[in-house]
ModelCIF file with pLDDT and N, C-alpha, C, O atoms, coordinates in Angstrom:
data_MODEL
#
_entry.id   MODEL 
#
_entity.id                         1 
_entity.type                       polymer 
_entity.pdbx_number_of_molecules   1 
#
_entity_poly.entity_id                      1 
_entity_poly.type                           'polypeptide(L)' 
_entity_poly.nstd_linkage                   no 
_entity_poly.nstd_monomer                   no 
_entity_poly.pdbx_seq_one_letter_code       
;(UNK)(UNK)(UNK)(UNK)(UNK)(UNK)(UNK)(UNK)(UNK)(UNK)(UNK)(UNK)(UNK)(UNK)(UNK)(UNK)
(UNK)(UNK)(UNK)(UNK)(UNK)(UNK)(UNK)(UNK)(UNK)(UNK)(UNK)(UNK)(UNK)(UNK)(UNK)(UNK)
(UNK)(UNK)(UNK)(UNK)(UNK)(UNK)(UNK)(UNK)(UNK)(UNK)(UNK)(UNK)(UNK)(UNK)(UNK)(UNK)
;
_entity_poly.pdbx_seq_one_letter_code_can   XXXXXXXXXXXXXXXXXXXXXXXXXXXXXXXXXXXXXXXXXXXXXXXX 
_entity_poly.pdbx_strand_id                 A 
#
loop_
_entity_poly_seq.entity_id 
_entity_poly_seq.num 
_entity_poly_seq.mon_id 
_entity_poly_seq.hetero 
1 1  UNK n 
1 2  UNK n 
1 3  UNK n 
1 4  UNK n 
1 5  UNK n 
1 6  UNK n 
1 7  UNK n 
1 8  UNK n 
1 9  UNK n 
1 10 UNK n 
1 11 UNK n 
1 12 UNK n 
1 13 UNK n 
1 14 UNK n 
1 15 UNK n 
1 16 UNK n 
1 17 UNK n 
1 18 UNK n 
1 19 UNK n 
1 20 UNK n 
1 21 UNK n 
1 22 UNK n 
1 23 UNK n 
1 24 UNK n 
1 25 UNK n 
1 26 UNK n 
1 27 UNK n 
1 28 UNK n 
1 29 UNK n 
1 30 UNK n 
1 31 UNK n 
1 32 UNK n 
1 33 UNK n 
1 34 UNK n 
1 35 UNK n 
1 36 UNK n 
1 37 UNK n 
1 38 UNK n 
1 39 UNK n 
1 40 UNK n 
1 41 UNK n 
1 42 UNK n 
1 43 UNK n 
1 44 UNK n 
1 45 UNK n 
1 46 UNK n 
1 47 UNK n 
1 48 UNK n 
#
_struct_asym.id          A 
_struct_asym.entity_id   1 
#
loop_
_ma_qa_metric.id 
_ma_qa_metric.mode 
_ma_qa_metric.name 
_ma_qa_metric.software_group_id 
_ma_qa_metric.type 
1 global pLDDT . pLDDT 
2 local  pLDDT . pLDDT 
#
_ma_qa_metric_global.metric_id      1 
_ma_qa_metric_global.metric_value   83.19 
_ma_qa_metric_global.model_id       1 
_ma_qa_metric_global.ordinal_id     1 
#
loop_
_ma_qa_metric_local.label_asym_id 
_ma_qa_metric_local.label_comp_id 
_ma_qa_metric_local.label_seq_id 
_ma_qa_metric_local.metric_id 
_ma_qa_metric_local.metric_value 
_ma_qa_metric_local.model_id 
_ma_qa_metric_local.ordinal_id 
A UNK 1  2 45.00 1 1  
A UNK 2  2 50.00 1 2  
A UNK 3  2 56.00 1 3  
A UNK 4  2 69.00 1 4  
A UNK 5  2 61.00 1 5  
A UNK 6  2 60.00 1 6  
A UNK 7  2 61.00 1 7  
A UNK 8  2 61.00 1 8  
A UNK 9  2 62.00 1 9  
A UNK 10 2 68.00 1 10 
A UNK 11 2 66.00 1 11 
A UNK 12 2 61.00 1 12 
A UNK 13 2 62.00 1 13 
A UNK 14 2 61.00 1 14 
A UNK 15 2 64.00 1 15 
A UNK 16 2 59.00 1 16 
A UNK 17 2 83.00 1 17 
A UNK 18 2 90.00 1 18 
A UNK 19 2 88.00 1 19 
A UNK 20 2 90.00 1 20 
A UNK 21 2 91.00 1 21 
A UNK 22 2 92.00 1 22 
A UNK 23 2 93.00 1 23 
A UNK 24 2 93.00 1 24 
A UNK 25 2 93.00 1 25 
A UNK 26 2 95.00 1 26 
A UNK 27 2 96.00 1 27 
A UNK 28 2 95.00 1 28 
A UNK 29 2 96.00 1 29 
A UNK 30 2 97.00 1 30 
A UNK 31 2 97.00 1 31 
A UNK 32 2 97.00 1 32 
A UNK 33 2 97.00 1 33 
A UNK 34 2 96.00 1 34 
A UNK 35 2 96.00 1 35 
A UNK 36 2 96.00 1 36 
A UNK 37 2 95.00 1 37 
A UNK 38 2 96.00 1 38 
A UNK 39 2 96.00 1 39 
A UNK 40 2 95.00 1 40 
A UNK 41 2 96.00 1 41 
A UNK 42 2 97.00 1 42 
A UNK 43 2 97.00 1 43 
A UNK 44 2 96.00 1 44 
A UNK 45 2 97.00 1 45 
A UNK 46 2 98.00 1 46 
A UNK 47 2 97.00 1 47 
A UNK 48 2 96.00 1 48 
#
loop_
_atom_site.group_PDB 
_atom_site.id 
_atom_site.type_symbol 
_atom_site.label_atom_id 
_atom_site.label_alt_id 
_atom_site.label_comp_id 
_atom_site.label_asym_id 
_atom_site.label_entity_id 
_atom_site.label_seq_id 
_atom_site.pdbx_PDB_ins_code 
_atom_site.Cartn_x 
_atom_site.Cartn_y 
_atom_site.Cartn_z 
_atom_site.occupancy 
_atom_site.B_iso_or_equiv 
_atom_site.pdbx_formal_charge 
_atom_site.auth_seq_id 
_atom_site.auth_comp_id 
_atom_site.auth_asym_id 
_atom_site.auth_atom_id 
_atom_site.pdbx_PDB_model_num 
ATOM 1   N N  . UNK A 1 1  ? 102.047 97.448  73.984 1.00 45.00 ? 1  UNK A N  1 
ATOM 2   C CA . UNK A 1 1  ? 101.423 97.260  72.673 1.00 45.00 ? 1  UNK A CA 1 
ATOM 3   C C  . UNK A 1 1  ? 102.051 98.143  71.600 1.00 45.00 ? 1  UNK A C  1 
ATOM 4   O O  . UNK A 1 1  ? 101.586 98.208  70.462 1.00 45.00 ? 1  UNK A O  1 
ATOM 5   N N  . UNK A 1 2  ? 102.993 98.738  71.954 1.00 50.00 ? 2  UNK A N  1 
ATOM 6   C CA . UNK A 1 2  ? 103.679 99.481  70.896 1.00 50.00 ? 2  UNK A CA 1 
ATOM 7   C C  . UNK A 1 2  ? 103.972 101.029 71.722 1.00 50.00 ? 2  UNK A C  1 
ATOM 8   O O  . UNK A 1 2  ? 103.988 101.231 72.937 1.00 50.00 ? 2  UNK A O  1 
ATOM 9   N N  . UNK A 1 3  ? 104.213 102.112 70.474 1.00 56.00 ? 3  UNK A N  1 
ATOM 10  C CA . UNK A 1 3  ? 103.967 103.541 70.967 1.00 56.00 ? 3  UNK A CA 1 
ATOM 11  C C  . UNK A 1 3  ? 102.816 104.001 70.639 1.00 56.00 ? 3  UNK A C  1 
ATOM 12  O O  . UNK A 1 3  ? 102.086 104.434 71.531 1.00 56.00 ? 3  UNK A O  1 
ATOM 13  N N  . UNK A 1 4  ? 102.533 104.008 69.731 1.00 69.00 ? 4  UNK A N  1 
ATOM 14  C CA . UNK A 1 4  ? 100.817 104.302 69.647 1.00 69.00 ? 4  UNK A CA 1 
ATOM 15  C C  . UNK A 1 4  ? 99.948  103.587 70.099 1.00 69.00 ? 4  UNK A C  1 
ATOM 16  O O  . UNK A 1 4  ? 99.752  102.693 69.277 1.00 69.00 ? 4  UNK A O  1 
ATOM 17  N N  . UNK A 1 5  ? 99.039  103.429 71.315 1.00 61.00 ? 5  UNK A N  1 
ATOM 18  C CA . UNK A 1 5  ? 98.364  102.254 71.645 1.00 61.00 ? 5  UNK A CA 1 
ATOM 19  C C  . UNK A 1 5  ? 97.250  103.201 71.830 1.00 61.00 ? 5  UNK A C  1 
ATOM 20  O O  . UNK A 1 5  ? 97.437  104.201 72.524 1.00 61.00 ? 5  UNK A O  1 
ATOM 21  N N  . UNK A 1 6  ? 95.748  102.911 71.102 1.00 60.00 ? 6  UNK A N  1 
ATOM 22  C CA . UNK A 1 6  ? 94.999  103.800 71.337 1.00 60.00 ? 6  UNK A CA 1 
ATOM 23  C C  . UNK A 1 6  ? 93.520  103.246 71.098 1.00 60.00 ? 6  UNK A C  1 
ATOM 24  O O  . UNK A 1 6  ? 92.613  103.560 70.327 1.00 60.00 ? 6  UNK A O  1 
ATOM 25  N N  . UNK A 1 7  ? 93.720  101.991 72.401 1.00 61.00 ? 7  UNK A N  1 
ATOM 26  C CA . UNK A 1 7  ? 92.359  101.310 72.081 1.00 61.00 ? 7  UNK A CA 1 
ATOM 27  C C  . UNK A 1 7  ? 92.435  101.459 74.217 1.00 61.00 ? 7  UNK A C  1 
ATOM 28  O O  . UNK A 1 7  ? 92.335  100.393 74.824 1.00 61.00 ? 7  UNK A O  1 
ATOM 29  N N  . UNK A 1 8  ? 92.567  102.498 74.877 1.00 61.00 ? 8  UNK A N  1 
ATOM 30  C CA . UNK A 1 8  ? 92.386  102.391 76.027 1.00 61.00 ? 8  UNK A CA 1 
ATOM 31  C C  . UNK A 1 8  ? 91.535  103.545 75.940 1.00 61.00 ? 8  UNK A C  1 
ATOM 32  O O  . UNK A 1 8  ? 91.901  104.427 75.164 1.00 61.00 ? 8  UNK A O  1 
ATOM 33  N N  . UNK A 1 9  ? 90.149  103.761 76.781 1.00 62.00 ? 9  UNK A N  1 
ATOM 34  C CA . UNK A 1 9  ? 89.049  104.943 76.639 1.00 62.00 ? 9  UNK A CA 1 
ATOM 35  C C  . UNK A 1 9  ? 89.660  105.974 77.243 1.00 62.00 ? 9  UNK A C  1 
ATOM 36  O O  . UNK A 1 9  ? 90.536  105.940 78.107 1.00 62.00 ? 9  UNK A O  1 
ATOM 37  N N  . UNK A 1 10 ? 89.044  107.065 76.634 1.00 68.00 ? 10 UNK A N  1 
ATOM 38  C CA . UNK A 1 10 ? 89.042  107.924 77.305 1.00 68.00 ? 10 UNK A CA 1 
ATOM 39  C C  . UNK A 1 10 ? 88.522  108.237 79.288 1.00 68.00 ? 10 UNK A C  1 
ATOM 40  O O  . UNK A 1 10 ? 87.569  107.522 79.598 1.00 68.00 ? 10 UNK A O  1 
ATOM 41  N N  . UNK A 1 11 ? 88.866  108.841 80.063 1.00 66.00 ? 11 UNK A N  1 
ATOM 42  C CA . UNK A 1 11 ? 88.057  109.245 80.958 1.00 66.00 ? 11 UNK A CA 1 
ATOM 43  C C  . UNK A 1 11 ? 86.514  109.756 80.917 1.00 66.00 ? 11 UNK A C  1 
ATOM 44  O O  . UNK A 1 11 ? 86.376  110.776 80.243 1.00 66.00 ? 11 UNK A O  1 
ATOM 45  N N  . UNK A 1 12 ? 85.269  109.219 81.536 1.00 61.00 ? 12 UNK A N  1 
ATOM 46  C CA . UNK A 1 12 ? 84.036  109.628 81.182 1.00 61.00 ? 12 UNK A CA 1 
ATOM 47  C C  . UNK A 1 12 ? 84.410  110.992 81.482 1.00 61.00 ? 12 UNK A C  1 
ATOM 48  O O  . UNK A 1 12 ? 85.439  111.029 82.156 1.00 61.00 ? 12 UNK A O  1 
ATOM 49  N N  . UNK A 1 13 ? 83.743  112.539 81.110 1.00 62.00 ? 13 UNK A N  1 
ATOM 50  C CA . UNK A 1 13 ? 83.300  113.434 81.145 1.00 62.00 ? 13 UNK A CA 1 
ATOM 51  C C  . UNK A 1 13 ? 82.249  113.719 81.874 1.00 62.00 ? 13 UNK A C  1 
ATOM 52  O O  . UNK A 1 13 ? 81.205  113.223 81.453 1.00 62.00 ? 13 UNK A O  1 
ATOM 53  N N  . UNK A 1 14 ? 82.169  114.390 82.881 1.00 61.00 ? 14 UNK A N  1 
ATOM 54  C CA . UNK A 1 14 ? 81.008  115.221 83.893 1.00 61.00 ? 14 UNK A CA 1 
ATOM 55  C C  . UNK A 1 14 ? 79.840  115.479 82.331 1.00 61.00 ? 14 UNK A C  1 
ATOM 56  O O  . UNK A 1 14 ? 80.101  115.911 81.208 1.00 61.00 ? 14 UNK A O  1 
ATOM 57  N N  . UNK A 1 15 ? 78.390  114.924 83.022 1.00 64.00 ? 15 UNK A N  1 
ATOM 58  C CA . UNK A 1 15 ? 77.485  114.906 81.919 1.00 64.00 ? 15 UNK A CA 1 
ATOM 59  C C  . UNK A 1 15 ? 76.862  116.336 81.746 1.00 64.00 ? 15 UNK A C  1 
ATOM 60  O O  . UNK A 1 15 ? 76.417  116.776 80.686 1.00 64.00 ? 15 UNK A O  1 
ATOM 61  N N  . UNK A 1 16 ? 76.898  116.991 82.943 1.00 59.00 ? 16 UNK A N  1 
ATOM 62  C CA . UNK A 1 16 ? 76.509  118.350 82.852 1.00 59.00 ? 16 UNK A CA 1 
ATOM 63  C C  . UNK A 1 16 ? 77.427  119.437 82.368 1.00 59.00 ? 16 UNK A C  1 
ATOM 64  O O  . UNK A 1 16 ? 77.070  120.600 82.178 1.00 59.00 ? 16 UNK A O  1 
ATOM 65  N N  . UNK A 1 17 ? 78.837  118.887 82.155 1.00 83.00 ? 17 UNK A N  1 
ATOM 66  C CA . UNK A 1 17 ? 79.374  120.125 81.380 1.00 83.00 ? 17 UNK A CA 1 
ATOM 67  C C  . UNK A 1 17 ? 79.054  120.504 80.091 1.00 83.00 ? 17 UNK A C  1 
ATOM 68  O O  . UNK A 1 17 ? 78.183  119.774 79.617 1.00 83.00 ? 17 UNK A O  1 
ATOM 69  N N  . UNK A 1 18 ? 79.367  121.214 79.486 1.00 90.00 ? 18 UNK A N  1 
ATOM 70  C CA . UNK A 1 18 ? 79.280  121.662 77.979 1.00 90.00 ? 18 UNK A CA 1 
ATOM 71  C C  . UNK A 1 18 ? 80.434  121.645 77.147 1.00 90.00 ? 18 UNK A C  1 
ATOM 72  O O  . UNK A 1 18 ? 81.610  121.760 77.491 1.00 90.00 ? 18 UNK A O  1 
ATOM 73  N N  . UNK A 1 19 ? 80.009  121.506 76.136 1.00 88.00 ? 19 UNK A N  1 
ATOM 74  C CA . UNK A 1 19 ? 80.815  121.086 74.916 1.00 88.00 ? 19 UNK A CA 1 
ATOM 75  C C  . UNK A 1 19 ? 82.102  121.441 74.787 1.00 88.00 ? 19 UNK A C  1 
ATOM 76  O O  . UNK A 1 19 ? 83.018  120.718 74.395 1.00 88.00 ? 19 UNK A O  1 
ATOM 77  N N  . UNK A 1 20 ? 82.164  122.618 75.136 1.00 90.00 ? 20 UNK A N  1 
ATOM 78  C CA . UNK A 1 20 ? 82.839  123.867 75.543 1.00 90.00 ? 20 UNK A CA 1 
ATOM 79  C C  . UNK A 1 20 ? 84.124  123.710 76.487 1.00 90.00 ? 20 UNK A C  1 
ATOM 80  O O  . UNK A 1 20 ? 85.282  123.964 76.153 1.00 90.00 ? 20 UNK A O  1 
ATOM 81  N N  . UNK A 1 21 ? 83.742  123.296 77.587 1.00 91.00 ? 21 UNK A N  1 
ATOM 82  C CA . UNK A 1 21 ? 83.832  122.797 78.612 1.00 91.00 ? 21 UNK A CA 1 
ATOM 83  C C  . UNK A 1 21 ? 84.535  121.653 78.507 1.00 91.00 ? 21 UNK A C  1 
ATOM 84  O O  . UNK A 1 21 ? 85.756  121.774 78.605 1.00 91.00 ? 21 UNK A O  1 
ATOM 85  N N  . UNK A 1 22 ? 84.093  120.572 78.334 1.00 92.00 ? 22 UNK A N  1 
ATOM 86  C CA . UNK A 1 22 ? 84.675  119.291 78.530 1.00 92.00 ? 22 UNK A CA 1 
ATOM 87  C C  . UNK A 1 22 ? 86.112  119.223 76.935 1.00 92.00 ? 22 UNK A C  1 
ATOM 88  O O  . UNK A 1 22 ? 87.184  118.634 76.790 1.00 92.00 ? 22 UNK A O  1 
ATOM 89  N N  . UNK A 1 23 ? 85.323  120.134 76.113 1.00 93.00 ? 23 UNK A N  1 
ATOM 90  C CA . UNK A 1 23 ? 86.428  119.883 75.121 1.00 93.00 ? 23 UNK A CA 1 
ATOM 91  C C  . UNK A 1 23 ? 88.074  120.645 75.583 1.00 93.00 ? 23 UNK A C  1 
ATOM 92  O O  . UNK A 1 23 ? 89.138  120.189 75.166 1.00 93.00 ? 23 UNK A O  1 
ATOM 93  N N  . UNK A 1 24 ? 87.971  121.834 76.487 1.00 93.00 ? 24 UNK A N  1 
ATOM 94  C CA . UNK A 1 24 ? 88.912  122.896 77.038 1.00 93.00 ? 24 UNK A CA 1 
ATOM 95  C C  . UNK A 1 24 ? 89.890  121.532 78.254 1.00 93.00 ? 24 UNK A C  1 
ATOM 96  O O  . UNK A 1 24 ? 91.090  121.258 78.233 1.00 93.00 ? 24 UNK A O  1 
ATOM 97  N N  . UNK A 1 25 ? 89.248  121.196 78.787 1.00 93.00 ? 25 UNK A N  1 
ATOM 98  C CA . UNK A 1 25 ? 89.567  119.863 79.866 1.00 93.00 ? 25 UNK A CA 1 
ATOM 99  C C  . UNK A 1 25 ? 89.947  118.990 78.976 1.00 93.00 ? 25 UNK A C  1 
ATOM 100 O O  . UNK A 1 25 ? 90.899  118.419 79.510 1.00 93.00 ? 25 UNK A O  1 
ATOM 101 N N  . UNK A 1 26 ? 89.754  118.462 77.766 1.00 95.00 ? 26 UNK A N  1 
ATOM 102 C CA . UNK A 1 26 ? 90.504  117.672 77.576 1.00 95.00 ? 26 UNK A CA 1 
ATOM 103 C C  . UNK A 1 26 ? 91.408  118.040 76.567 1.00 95.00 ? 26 UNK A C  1 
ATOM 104 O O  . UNK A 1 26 ? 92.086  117.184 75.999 1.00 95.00 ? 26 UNK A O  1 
ATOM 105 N N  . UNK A 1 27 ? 91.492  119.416 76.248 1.00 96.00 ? 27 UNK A N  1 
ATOM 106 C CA . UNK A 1 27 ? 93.067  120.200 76.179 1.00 96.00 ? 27 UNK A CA 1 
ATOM 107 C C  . UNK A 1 27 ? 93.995  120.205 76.750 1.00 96.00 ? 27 UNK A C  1 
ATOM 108 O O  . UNK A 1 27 ? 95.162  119.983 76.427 1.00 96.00 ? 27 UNK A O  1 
ATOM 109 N N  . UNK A 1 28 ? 93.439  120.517 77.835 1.00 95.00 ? 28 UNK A N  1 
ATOM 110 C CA . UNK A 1 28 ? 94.369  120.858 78.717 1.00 95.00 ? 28 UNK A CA 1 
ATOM 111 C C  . UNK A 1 28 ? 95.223  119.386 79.581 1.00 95.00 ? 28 UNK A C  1 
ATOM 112 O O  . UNK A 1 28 ? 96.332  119.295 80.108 1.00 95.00 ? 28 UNK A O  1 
ATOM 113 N N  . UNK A 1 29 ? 94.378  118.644 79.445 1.00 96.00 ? 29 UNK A N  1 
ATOM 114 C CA . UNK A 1 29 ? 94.985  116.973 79.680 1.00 96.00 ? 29 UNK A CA 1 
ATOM 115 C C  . UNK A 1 29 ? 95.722  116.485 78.434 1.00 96.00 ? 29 UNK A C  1 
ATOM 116 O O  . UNK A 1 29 ? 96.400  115.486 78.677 1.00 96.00 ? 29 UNK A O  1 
ATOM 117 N N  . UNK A 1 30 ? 95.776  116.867 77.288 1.00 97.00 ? 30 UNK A N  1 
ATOM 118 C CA . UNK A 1 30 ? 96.251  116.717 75.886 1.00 97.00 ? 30 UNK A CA 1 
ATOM 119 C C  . UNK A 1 30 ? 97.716  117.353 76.137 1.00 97.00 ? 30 UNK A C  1 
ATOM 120 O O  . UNK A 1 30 ? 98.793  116.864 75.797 1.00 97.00 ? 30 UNK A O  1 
ATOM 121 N N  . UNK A 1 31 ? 97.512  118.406 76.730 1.00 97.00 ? 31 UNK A N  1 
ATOM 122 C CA . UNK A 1 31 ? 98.540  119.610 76.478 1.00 97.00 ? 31 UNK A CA 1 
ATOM 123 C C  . UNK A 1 31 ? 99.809  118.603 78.053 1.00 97.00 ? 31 UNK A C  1 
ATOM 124 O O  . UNK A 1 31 ? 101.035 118.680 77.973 1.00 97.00 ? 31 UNK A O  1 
ATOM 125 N N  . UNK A 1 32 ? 99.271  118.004 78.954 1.00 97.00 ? 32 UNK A N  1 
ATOM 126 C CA . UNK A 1 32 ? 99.852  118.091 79.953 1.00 97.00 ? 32 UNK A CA 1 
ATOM 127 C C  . UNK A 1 32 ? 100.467 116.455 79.735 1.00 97.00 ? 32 UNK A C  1 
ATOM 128 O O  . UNK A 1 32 ? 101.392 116.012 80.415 1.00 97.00 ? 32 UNK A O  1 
ATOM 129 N N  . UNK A 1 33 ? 99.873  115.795 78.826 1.00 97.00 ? 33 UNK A N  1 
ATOM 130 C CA . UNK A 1 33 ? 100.364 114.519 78.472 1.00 97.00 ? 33 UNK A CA 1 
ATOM 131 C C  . UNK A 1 33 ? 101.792 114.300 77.667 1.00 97.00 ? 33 UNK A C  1 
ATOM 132 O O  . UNK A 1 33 ? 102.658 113.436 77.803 1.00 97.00 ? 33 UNK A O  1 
ATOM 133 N N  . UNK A 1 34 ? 101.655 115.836 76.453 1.00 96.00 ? 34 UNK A N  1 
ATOM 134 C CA . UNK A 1 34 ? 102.303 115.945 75.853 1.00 96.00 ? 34 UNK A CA 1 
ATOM 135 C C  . UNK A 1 34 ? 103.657 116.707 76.638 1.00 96.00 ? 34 UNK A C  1 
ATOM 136 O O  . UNK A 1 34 ? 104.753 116.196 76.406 1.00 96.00 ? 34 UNK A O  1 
ATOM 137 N N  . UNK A 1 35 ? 103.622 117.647 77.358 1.00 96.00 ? 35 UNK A N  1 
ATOM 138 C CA . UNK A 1 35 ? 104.758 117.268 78.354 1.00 96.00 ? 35 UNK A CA 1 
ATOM 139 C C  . UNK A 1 35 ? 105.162 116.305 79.067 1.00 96.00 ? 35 UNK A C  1 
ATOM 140 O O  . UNK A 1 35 ? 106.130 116.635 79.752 1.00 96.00 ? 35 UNK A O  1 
ATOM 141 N N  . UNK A 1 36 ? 104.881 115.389 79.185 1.00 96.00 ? 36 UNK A N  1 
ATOM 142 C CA . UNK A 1 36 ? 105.228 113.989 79.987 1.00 96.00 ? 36 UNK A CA 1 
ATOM 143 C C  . UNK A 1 36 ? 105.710 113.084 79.204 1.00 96.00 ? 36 UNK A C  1 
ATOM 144 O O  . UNK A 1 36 ? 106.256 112.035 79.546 1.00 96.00 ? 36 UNK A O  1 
ATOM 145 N N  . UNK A 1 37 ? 105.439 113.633 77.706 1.00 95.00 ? 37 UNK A N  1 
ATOM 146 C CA . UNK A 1 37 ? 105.937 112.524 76.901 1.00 95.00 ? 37 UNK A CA 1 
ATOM 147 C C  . UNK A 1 37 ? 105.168 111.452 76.367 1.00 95.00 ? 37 UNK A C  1 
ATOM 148 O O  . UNK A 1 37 ? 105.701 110.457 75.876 1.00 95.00 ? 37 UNK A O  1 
ATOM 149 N N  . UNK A 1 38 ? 104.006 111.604 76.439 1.00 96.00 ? 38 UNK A N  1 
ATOM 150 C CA . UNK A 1 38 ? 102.665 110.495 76.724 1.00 96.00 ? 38 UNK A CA 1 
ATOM 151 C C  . UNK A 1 38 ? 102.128 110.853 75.338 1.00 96.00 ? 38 UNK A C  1 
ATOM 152 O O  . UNK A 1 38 ? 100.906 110.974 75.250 1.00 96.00 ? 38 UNK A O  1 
ATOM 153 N N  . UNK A 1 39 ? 102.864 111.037 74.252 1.00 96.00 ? 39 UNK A N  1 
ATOM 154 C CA . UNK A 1 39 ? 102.302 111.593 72.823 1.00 96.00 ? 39 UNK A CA 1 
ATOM 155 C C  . UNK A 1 39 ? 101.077 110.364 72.277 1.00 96.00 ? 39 UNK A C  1 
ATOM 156 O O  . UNK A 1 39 ? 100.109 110.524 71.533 1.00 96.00 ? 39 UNK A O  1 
ATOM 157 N N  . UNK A 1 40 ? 101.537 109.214 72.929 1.00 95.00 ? 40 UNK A N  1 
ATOM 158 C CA . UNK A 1 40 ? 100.352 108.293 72.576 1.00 95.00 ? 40 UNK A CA 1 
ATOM 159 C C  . UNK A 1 40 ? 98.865  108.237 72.856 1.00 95.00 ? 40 UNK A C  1 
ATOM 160 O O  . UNK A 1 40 ? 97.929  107.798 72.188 1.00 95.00 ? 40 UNK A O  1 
ATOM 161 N N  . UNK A 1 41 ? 98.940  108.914 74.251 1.00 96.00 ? 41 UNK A N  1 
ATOM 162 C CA . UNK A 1 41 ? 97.805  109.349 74.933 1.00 96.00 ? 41 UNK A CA 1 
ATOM 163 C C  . UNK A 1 41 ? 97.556  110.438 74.550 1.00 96.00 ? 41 UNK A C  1 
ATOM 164 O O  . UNK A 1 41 ? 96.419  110.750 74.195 1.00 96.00 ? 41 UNK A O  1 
ATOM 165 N N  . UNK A 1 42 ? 98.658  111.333 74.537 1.00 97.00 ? 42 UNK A N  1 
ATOM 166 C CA . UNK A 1 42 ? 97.849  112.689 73.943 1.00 97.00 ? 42 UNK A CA 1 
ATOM 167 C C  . UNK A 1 42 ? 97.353  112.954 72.220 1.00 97.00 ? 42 UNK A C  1 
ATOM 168 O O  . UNK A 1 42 ? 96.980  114.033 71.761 1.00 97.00 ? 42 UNK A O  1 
ATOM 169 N N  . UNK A 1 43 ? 97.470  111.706 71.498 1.00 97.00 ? 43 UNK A N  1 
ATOM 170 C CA . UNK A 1 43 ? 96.982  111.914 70.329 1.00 97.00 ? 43 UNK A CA 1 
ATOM 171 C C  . UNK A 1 43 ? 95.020  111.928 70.193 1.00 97.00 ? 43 UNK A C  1 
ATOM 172 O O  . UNK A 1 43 ? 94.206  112.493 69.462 1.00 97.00 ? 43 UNK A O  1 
ATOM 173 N N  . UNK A 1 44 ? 94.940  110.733 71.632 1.00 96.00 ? 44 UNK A N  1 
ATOM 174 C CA . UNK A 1 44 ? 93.201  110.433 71.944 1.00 96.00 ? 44 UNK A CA 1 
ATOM 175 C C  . UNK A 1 44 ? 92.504  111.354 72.288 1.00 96.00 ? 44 UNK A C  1 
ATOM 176 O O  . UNK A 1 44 ? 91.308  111.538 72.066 1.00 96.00 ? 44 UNK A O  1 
ATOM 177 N N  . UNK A 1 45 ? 93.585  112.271 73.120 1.00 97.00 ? 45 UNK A N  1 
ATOM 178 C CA . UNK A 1 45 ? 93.101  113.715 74.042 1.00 97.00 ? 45 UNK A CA 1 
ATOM 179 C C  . UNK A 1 45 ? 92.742  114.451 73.008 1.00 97.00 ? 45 UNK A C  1 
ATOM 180 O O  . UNK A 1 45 ? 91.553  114.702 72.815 1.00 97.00 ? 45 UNK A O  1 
ATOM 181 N N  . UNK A 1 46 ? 93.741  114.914 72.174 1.00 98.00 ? 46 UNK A N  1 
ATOM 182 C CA . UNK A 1 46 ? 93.427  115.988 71.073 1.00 98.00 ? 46 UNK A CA 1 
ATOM 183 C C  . UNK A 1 46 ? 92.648  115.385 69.925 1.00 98.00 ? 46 UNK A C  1 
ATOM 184 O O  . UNK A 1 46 ? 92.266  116.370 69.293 1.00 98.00 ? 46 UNK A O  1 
ATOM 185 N N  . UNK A 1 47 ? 92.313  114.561 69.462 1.00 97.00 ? 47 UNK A N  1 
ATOM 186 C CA . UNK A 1 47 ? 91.346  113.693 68.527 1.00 97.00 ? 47 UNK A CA 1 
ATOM 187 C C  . UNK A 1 47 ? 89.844  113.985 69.279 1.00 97.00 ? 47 UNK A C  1 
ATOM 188 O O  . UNK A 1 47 ? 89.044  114.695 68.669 1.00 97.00 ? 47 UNK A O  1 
ATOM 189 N N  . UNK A 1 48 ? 89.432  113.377 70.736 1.00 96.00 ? 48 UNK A N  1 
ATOM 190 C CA . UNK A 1 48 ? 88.565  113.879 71.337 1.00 96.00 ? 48 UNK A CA 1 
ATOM 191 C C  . UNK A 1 48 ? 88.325  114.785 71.409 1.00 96.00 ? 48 UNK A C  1 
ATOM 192 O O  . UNK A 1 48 ? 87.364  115.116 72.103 1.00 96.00 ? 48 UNK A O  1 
#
């Protein structure tokens, strides 16, 4: 669908974490996308 394709969801989030929490996790999946090259995915990560 292109390079930016950013109508695929996110992963649900554990409901008991905290804000805190789930936002640090999906840093760190942001951060690990963006080494892979996955800047499309990691734009959803870091937006989330």
């Amino acid at each position: 669908k292109g390079a930016c394709d950013m109508d695929t969801p996110l992963p649900v989030m554990h409901a008991m974490s905290t804000p805190r929490e789930r936002s640090r996790a999906l840093q760190e999946q942001a951060a690990i996308l963006e080494r892979e090259g996955g800047f499309d995915e990691a734009v959803r990560y870091w937006q989330a």
